[in-house]
PDB file of N, CA and C in Angstrom:
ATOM      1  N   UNK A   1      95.006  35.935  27.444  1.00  0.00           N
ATOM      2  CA  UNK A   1      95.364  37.238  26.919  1.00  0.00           C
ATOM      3  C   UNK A   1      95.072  37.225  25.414  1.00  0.00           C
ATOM      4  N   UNK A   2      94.652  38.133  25.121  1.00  0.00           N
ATOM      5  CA  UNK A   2      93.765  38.613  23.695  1.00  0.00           C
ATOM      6  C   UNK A   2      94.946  39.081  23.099  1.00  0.00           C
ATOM      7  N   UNK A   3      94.510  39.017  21.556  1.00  0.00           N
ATOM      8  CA  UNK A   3      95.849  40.260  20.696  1.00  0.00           C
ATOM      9  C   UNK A   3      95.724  41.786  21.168  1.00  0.00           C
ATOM     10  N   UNK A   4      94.575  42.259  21.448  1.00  0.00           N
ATOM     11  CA  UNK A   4      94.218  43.716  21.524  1.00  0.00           C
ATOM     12  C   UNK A   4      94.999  44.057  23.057  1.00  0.00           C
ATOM     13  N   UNK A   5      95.223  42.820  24.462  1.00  0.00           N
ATOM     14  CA  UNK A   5      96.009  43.226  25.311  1.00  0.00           C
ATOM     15  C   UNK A   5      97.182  43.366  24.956  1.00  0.00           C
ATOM     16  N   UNK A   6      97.440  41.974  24.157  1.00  0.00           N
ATOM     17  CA  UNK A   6      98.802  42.077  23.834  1.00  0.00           C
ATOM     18  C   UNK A   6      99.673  43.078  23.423  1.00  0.00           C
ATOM     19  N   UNK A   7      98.904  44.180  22.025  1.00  0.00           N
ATOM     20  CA  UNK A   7      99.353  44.963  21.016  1.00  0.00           C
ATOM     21  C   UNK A   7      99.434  46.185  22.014  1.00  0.00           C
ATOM     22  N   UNK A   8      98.601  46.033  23.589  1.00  0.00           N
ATOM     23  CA  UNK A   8      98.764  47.222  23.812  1.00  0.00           C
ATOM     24  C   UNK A   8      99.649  47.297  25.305  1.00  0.00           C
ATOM     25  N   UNK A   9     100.268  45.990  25.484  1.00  0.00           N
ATOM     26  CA  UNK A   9     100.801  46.027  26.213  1.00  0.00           C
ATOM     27  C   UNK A   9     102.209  46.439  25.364  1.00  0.00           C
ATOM     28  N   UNK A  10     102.653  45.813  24.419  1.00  0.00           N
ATOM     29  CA  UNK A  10     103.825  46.252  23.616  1.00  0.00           C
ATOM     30  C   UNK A  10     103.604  47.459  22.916  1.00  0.00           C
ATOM     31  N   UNK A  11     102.879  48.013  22.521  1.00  0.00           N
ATOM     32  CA  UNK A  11     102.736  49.619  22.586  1.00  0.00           C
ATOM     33  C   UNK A  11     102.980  50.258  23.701  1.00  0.00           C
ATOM     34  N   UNK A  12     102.689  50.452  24.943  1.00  0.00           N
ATOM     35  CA  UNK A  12     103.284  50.814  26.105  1.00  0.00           C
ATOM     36  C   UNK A  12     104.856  50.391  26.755  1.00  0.00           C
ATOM     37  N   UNK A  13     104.927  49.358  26.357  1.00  0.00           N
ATOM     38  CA  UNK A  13     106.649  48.949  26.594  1.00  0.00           C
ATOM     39  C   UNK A  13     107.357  49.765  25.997  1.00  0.00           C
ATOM     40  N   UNK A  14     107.172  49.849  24.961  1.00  0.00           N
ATOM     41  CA  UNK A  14     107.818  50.628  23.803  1.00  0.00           C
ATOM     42  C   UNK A  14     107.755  52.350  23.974  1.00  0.00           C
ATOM     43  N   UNK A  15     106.851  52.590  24.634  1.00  0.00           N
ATOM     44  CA  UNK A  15     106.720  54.174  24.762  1.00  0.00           C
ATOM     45  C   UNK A  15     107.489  54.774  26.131  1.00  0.00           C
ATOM     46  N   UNK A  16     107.540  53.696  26.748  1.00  0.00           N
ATOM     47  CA  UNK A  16     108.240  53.627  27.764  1.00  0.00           C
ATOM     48  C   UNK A  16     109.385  53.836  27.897  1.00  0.00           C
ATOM     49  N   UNK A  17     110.031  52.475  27.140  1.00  0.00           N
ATOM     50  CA  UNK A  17     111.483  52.591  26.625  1.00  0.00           C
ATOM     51  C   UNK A  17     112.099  53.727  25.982  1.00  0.00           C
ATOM     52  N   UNK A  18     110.873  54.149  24.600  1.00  0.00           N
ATOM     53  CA  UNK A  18     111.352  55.615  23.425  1.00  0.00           C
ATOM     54  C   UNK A  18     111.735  56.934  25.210  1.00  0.00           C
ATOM     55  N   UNK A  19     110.721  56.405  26.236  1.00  0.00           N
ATOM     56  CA  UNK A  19     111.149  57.727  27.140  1.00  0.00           C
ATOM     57  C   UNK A  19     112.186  57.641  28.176  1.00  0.00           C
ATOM     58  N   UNK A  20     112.345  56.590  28.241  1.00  0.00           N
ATOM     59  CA  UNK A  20     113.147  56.488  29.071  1.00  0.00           C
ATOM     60  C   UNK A  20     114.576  56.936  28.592  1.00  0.00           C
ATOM     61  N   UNK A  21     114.727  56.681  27.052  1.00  0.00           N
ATOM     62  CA  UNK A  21     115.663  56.595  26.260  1.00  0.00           C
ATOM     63  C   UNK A  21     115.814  58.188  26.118  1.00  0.00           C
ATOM     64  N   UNK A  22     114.980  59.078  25.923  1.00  0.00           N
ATOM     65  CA  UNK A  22     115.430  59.928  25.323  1.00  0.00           C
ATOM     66  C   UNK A  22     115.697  60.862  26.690  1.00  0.00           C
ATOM     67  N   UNK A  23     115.185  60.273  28.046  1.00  0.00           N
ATOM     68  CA  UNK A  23     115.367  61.436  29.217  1.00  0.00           C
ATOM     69  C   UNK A  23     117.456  60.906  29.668  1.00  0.00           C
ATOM     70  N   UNK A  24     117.222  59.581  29.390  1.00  0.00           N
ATOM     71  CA  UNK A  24     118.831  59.047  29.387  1.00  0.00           C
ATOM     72  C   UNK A  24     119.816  59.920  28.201  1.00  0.00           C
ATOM     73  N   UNK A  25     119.354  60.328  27.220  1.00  0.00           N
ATOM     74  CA  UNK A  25     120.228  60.874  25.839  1.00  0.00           C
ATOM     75  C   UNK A  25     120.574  62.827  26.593  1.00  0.00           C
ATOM     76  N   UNK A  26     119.404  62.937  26.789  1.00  0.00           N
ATOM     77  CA  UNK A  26     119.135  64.603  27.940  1.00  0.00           C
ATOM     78  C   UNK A  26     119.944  64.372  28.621  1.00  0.00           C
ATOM     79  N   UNK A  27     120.242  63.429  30.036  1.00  0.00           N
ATOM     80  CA  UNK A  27     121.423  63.769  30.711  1.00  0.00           C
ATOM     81  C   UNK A  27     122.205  63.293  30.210  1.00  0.00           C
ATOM     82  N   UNK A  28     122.748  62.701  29.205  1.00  0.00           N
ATOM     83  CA  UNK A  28     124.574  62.606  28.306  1.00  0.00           C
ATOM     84  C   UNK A  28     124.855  63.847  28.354  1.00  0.00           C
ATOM     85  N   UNK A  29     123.811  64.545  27.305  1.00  0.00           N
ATOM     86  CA  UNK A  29     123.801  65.147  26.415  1.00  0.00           C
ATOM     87  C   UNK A  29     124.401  66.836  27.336  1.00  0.00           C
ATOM     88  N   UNK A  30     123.934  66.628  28.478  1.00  0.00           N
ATOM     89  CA  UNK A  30     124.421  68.085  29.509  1.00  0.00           C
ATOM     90  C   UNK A  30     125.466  67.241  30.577  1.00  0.00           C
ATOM     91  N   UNK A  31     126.378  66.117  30.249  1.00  0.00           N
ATOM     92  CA  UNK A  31     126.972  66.177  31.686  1.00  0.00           C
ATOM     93  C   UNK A  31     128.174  66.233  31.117  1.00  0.00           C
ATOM     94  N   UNK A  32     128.812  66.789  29.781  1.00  0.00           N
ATOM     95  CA  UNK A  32     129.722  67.996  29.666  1.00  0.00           C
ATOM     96  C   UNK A  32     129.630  69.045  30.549  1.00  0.00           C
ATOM     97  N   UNK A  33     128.555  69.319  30.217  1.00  0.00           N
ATOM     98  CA  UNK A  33     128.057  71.204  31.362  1.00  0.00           C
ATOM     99  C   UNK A  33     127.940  70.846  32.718  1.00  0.00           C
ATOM    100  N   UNK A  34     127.595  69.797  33.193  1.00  0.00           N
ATOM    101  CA  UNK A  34     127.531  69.410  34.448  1.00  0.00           C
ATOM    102  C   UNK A  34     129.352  69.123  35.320  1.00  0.00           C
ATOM    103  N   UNK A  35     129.663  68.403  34.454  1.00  0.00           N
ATOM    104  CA  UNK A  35     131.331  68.236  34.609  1.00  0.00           C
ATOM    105  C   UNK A  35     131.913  69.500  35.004  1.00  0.00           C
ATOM    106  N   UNK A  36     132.076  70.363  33.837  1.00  0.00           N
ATOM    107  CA  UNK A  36     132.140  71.583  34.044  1.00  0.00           C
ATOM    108  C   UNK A  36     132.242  72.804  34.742  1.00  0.00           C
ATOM    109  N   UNK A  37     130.833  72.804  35.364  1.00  0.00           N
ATOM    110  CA  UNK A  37     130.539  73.362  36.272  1.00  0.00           C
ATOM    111  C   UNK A  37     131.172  72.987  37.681  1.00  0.00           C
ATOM    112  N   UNK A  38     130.889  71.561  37.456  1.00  0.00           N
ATOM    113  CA  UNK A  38     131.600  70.768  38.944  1.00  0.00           C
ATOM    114  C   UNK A  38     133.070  71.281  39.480  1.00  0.00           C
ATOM    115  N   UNK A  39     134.094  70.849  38.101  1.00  0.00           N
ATOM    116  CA  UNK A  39     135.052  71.546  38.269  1.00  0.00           C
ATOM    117  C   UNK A  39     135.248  73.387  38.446  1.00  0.00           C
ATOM    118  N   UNK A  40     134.289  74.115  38.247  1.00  0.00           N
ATOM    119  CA  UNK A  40     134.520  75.294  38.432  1.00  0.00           C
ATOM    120  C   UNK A  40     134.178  75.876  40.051  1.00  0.00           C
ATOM    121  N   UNK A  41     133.401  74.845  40.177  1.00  0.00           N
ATOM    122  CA  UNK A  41     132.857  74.856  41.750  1.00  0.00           C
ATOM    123  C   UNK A  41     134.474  74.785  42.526  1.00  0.00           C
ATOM    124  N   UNK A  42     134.779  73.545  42.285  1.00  0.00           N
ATOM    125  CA  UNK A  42     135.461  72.761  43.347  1.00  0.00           C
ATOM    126  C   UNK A  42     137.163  73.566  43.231  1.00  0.00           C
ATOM    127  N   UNK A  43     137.376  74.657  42.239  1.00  0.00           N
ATOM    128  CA  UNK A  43     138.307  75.723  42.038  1.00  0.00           C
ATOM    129  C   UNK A  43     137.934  76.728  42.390  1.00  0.00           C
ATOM    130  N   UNK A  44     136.719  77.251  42.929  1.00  0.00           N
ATOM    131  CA  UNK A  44     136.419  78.175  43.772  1.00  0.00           C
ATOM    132  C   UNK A  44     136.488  77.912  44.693  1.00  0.00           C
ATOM    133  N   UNK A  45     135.830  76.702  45.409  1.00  0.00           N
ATOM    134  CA  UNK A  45     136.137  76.706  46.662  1.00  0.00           C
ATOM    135  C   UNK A  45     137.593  76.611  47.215  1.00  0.00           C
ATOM    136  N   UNK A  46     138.384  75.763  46.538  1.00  0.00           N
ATOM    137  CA  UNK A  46     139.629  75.634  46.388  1.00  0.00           C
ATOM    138  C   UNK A  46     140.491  77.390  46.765  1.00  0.00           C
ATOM    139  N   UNK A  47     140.286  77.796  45.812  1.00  0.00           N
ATOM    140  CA  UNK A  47     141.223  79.184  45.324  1.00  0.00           C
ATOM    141  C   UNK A  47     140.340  80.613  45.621  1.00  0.00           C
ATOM    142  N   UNK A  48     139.341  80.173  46.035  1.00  0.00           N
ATOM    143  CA  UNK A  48     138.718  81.674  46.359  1.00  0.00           C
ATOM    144  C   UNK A  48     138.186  82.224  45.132  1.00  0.00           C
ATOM    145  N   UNK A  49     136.719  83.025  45.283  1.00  0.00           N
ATOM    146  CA  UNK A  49     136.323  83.439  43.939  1.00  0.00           C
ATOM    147  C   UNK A  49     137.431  84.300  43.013  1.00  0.00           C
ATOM    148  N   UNK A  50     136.601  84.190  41.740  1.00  0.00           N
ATOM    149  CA  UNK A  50     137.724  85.357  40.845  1.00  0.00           C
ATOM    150  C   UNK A  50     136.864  86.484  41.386  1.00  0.00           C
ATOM    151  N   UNK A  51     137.836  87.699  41.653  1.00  0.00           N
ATOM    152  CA  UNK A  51     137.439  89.237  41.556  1.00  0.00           C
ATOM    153  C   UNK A  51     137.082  90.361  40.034  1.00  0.00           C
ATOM    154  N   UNK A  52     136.933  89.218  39.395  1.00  0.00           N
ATOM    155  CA  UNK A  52     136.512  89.830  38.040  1.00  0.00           C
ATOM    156  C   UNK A  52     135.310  90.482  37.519  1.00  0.00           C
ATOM    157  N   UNK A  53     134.580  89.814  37.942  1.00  0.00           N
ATOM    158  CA  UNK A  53     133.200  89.458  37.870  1.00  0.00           C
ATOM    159  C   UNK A  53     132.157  90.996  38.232  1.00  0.00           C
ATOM    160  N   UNK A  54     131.284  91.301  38.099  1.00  0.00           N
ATOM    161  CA  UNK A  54     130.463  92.482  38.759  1.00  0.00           C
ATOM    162  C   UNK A  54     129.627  92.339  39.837  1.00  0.00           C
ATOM    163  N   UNK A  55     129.249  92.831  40.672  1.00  0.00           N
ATOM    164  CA  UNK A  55     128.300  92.245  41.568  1.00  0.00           C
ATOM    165  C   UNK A  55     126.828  92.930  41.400  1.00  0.00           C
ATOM    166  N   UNK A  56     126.056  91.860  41.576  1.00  0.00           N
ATOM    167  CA  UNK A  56     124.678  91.484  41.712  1.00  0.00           C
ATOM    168  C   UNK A  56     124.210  92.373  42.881  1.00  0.00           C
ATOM    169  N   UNK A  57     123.288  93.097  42.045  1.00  0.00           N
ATOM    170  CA  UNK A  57     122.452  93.636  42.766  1.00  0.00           C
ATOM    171  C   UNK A  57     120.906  92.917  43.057  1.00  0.00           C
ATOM    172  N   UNK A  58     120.556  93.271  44.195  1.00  0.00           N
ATOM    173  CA  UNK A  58     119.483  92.105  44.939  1.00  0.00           C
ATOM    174  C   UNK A  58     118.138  93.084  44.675  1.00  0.00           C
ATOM    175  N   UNK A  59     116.991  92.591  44.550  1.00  0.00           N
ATOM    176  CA  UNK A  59     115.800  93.835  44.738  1.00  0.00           C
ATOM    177  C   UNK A  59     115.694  94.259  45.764  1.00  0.00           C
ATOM    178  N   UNK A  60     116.325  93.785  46.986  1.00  0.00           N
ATOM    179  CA  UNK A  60     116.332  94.673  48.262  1.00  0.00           C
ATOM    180  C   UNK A  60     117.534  95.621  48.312  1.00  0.00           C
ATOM    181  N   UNK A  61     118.546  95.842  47.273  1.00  0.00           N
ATOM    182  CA  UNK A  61     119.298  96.694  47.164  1.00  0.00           C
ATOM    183  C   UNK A  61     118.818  97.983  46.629  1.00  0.00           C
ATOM    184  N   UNK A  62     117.994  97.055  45.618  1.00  0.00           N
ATOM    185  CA  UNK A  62     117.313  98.352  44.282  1.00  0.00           C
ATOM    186  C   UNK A  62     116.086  98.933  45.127  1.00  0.00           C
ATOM    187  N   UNK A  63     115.695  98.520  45.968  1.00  0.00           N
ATOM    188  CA  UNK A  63     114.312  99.095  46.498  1.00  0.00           C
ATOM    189  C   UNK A  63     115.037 100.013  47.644  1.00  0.00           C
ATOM    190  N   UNK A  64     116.071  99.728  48.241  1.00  0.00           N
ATOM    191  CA  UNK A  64     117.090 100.874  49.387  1.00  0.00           C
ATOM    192  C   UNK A  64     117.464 102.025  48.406  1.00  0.00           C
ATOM    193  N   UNK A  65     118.053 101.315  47.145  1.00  0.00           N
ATOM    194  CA  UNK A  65     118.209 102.998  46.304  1.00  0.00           C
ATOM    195  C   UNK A  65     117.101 104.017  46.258  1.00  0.00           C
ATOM    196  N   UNK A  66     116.361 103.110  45.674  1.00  0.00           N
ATOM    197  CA  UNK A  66     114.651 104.111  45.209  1.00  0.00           C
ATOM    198  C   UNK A  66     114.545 104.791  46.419  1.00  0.00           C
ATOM    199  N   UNK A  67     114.222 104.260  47.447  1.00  0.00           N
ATOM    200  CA  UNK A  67     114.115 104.758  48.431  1.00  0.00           C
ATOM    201  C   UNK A  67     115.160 106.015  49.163  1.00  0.00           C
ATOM    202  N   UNK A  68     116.247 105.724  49.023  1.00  0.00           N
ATOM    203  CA  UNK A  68     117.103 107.232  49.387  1.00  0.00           C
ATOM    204  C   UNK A  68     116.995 108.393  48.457  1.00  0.00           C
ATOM    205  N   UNK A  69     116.774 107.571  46.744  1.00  0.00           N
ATOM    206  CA  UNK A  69     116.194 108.876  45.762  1.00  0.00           C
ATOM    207  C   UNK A  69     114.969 109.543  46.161  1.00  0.00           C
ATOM    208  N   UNK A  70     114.367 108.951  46.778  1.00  0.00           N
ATOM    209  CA  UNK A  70     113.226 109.735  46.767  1.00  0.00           C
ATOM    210  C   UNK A  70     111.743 108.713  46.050  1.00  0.00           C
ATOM    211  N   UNK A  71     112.489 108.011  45.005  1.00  0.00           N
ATOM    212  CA  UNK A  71     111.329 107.863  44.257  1.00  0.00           C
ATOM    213  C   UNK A  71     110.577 106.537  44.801  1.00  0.00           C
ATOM    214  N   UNK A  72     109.182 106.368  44.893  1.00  0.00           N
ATOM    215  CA  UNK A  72     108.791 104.952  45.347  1.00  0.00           C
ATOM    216  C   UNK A  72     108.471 104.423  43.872  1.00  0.00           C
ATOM    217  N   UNK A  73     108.625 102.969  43.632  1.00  0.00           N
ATOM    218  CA  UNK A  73     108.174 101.877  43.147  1.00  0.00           C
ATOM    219  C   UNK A  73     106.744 102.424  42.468  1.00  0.00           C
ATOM    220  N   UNK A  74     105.682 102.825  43.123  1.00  0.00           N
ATOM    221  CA  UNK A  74     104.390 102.350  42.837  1.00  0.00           C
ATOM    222  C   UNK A  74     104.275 103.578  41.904  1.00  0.00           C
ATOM    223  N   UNK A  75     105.265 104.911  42.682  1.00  0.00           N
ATOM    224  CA  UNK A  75     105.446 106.084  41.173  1.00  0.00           C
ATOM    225  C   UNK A  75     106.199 105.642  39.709  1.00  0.00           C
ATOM    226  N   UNK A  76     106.878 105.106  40.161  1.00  0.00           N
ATOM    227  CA  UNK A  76     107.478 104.712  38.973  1.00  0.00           C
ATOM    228  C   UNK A  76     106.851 103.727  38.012  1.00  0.00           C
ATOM    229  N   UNK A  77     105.308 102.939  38.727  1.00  0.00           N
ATOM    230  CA  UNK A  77     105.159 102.208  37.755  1.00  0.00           C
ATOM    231  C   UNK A  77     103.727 103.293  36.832  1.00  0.00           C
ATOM    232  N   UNK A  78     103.567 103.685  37.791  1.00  0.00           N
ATOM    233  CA  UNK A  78     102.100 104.533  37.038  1.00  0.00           C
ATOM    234  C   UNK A  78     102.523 105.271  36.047  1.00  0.00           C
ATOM    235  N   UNK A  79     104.002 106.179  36.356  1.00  0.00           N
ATOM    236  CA  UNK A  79     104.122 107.176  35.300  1.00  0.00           C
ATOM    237  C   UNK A  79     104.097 108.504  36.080  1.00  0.00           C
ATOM    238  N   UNK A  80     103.755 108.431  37.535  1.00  0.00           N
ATOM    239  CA  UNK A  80     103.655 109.984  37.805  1.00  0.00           C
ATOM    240  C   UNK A  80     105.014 110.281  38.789  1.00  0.00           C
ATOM    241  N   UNK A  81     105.274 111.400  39.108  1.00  0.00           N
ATOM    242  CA  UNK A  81     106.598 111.479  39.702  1.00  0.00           C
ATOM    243  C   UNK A  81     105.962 112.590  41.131  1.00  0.00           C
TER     244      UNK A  81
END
């Protein structure tokens, strides 16, 4: 083994490590929010959702509205009515 394998085998160790390191610092760094969440899960399922909240409309909701208005989609995108 030559210096030029050598230098570039420890250049690659090293780039390795800098990534490995920093994808390890990324999940620290969110498993506050991960915790978190966990517990908010496991109190819903627990206690039933909160009724606070608004509900989500789906694009198959919004496309049933358009549709009882009258108006289609493909008018609404051109501009003509």
């Amino acid at each position: 083994m030559n210096w030029d394998n050598l230098s570039l085998v420890i250049l690659a160790a090293f780039g390795c490590l800098t990534l490995l390191l920093t994808q390890v610092s990324e999940v620290l760094a969110k498993l506050p929010q991960i915790i978190r969440a966990w517990r908010q899960v496991r109190n819903e399922l627990r206690n039933g959702a909160p009724d606070a909240g608004p509900t989500l409309t789906t694009c198959d909701e919004r496309s049933a509205v358009d549709r009882d208005s009258g108006i289609r989609d493909a008018d609404t995108a051109s501009g003509e009515e």
